[in-house]
C-alpha atoms as a PDB file:
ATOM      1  CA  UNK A   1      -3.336 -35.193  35.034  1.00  0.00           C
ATOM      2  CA  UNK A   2       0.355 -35.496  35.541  1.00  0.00           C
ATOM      3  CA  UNK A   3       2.160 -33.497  38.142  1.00  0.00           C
ATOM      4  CA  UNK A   4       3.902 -31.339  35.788  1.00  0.00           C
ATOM      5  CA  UNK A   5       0.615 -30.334  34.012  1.00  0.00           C
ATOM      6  CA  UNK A   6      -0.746 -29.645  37.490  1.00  0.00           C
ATOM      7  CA  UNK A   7       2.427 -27.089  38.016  1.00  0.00           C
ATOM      8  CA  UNK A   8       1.632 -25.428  35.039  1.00  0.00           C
ATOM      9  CA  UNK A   9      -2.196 -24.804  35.497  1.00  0.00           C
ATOM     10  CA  UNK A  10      -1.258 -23.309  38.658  1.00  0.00           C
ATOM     11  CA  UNK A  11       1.470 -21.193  37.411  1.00  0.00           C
ATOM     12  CA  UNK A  12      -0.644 -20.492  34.636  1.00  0.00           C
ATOM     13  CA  UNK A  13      -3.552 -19.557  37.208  1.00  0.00           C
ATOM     14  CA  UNK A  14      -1.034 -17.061  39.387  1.00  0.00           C
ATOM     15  CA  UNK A  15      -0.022 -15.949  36.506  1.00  0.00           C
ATOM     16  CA  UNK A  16      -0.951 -11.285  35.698  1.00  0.00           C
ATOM     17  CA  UNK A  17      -2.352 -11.362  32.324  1.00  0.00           C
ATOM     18  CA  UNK A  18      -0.981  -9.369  30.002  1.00  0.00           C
ATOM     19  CA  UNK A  19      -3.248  -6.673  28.953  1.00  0.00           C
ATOM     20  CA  UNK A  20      -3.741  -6.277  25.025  1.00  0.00           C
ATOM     21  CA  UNK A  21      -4.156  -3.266  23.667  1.00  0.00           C
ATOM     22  CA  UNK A  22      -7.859  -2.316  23.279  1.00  0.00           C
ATOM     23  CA  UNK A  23      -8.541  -1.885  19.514  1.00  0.00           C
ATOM     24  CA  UNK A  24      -9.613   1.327  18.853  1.00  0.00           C
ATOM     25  CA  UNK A  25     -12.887   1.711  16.728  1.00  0.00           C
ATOM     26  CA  UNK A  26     -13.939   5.313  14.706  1.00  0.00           C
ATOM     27  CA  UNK A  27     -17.078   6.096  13.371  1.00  0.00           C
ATOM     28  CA  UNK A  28     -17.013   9.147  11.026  1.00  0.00           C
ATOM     29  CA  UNK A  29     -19.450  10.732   8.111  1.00  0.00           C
ATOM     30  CA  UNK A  30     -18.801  10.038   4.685  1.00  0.00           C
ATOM     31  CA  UNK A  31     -20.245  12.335   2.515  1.00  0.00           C
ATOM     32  CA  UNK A  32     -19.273  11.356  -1.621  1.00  0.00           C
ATOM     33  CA  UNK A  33     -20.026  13.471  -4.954  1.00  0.00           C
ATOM     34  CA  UNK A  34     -19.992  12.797  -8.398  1.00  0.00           C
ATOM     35  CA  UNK A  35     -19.062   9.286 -10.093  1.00  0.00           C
ATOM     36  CA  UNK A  36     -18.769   8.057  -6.122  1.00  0.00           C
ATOM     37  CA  UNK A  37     -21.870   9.035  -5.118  1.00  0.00           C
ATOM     38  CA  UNK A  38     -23.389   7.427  -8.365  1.00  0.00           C
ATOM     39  CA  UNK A  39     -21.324   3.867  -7.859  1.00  0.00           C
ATOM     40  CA  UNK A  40     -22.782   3.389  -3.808  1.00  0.00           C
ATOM     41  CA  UNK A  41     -25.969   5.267  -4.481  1.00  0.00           C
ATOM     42  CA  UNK A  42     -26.121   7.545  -1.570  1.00  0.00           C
ATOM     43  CA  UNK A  43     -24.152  10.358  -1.034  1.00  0.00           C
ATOM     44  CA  UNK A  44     -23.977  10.530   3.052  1.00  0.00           C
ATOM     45  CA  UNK A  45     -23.843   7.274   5.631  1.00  0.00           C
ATOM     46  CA  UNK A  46     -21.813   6.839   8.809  1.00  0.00           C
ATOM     47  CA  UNK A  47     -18.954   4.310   8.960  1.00  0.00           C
ATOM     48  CA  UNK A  48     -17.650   2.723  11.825  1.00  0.00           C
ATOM     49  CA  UNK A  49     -13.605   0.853  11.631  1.00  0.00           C
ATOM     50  CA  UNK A  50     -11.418  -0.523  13.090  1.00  0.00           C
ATOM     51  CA  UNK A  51      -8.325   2.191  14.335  1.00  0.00           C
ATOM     52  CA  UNK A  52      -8.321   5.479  13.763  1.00  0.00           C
ATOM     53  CA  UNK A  53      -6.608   7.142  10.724  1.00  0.00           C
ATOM     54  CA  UNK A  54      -7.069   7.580   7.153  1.00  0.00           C
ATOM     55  CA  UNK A  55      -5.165   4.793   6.051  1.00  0.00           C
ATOM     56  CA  UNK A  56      -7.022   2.344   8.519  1.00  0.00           C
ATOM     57  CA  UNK A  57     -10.531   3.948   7.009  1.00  0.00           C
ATOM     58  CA  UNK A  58      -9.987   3.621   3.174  1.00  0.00           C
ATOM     59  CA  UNK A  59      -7.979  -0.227   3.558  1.00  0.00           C
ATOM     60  CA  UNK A  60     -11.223  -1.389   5.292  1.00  0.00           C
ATOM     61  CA  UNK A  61     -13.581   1.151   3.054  1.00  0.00           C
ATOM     62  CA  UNK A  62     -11.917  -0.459  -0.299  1.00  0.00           C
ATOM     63  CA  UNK A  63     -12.815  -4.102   1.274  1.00  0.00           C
ATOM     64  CA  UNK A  64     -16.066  -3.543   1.778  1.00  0.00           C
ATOM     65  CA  UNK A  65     -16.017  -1.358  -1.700  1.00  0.00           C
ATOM     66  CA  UNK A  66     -13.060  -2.408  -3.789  1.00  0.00           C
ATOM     67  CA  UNK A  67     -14.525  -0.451  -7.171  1.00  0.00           C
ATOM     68  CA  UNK A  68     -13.826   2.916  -4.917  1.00  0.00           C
ATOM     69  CA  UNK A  69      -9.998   2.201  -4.684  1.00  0.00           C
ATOM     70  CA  UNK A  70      -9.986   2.322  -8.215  1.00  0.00           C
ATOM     71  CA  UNK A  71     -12.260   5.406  -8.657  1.00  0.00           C
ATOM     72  CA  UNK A  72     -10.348   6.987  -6.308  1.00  0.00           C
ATOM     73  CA  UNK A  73      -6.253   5.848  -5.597  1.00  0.00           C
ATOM     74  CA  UNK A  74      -3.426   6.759  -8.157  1.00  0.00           C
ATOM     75  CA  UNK A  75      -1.445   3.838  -9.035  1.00  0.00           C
ATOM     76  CA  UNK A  76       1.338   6.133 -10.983  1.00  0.00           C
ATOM     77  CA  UNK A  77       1.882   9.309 -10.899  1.00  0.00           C
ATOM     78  CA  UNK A  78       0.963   9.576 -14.450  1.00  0.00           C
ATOM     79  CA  UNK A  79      -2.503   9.036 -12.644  1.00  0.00           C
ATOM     80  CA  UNK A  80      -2.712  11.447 -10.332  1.00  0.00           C
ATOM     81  CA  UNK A  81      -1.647  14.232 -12.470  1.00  0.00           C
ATOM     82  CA  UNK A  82      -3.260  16.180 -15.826  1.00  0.00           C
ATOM     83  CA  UNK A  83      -1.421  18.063 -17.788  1.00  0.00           C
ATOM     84  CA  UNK A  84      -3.835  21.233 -16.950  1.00  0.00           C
ATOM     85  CA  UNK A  85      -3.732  24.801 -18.884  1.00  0.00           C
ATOM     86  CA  UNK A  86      -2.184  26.245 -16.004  1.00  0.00           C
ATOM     87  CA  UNK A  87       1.482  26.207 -15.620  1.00  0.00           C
ATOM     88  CA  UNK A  88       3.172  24.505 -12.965  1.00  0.00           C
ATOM     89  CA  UNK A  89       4.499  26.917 -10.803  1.00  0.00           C
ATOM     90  CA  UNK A  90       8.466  26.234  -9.528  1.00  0.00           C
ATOM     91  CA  UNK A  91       7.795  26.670  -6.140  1.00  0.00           C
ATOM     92  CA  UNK A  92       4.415  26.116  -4.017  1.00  0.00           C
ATOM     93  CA  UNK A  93       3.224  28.028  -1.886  1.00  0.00           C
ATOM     94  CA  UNK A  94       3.243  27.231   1.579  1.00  0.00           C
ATOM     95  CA  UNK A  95       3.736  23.731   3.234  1.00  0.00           C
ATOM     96  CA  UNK A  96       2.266  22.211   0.385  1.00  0.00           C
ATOM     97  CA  UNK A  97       3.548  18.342  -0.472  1.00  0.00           C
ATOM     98  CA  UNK A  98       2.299  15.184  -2.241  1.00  0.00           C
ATOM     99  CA  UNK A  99       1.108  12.107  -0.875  1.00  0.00           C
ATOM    100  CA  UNK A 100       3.886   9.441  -1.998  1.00  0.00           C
ATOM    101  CA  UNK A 101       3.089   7.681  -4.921  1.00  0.00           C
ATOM    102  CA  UNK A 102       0.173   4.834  -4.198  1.00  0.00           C
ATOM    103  CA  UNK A 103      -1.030   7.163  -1.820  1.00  0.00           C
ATOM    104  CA  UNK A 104      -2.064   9.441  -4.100  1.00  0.00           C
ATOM    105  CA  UNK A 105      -5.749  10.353  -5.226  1.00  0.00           C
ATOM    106  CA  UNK A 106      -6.033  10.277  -9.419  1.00  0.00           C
ATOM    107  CA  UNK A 107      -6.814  13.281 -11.021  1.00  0.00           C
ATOM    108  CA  UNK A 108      -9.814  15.357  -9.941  1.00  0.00           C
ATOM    109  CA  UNK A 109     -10.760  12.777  -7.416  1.00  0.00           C
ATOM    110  CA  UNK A 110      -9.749  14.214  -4.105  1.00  0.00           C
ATOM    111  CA  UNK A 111     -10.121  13.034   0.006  1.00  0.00           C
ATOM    112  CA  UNK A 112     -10.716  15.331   2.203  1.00  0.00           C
ATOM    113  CA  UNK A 113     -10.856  15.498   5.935  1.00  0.00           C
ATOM    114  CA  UNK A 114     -13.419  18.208   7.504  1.00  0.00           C
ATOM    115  CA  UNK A 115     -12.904  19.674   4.699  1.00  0.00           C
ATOM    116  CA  UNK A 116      -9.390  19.876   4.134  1.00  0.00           C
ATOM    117  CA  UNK A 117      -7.128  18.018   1.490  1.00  0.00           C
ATOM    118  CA  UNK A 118      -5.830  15.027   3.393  1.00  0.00           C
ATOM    119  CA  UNK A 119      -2.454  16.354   1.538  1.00  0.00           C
ATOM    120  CA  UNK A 120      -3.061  19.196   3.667  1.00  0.00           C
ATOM    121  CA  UNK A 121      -3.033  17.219   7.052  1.00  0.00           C
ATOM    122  CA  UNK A 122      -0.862  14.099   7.542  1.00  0.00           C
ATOM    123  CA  UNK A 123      -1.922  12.428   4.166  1.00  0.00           C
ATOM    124  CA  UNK A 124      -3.251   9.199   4.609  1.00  0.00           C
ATOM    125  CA  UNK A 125      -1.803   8.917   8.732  1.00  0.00           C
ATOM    126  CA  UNK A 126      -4.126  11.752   9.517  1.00  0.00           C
ATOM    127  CA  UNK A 127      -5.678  11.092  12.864  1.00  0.00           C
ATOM    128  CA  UNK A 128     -10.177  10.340  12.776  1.00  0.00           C
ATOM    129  CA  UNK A 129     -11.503  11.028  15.495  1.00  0.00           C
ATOM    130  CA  UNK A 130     -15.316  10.095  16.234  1.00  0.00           C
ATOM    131  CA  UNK A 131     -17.888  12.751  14.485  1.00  0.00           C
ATOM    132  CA  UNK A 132     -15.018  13.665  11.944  1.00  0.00           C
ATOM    133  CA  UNK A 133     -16.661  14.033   8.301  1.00  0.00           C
ATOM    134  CA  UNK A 134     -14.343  12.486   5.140  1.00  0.00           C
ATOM    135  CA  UNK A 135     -15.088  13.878   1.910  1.00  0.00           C
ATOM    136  CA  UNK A 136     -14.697  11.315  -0.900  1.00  0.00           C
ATOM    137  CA  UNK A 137     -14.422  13.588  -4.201  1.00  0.00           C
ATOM    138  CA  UNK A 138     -14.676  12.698  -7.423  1.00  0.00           C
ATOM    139  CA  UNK A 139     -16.676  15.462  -9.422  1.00  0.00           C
ATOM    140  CA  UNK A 140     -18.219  14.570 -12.901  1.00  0.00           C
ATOM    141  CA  UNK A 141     -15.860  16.140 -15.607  1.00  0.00           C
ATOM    142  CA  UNK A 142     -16.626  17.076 -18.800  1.00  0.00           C
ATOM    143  CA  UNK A 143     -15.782  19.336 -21.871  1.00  0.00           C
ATOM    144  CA  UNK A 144     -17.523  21.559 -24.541  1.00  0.00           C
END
């Protein structure tokens, strides 16, 4: 081995290491209805992923599952609306606001965090924490 080599072992030896971030891993319940529940076949399991939000959860969910990303995501936001018989009010109420477009669920198909719309929380950068339950919502629809 040549002296420089040698040097650089050592150094290389002496040398702190640098401490890498521990990856974070979150296991929640995932509890579907409707057309979901019908594509996996079961309607609760537990699912364990790498990080810890909602975006980190569906991106490794829609791997493992990719017909749910289209059962469930909005590619337009022709998609993720319905022209309902309810008029659109001017002004909602409260703190309500969309999820930006691609981020948003189609219509009727909804994501919910412990039971509240992930619209609701921090959209798809809401926080999981271990335990937390995540709703996957998409009801079976039909008319008379």
């Amino acid at each position: 081995m040549s002296p420089s080599r040698q040097s650089a072992d050592a150094a290389a030896e002496g040398a702190p290491e640098t401490a890498a971030e521990p990856e974070v891993e979150t296991t929640v319940t995932v509890r579907c209805t409707g057309h979901i529940r019908t594509e996996l076949g079961e309607y609760e399991f537990e699912y364990t992923f790498a990080g810890d939000t909602l975006r980190e959860f569906l991106d490794e969910l829609f791997e493992e599952y990719p017909e749910l990303q289209d059962m469930l995501i909005a590619e337009s936001e022709a998609d993720a609306t319905h022209s309902g018989w309810a008029p659109t009010p001017d002004e909602l109420p409260g703190t309500w606001t969309k999820n930006p477009v691609g981020e948003q669920t189609i219509a009727y198909a909804r994501i919910l965090v412990n039971g509240q719309f992930n619209e609701n929380e921090n959209g798809f950068d809401t926080i999981l924490e271990d335990g937390d339950r995540v709703a996957l919502v998409y009801p079976f629809m039909f008319c008379c």
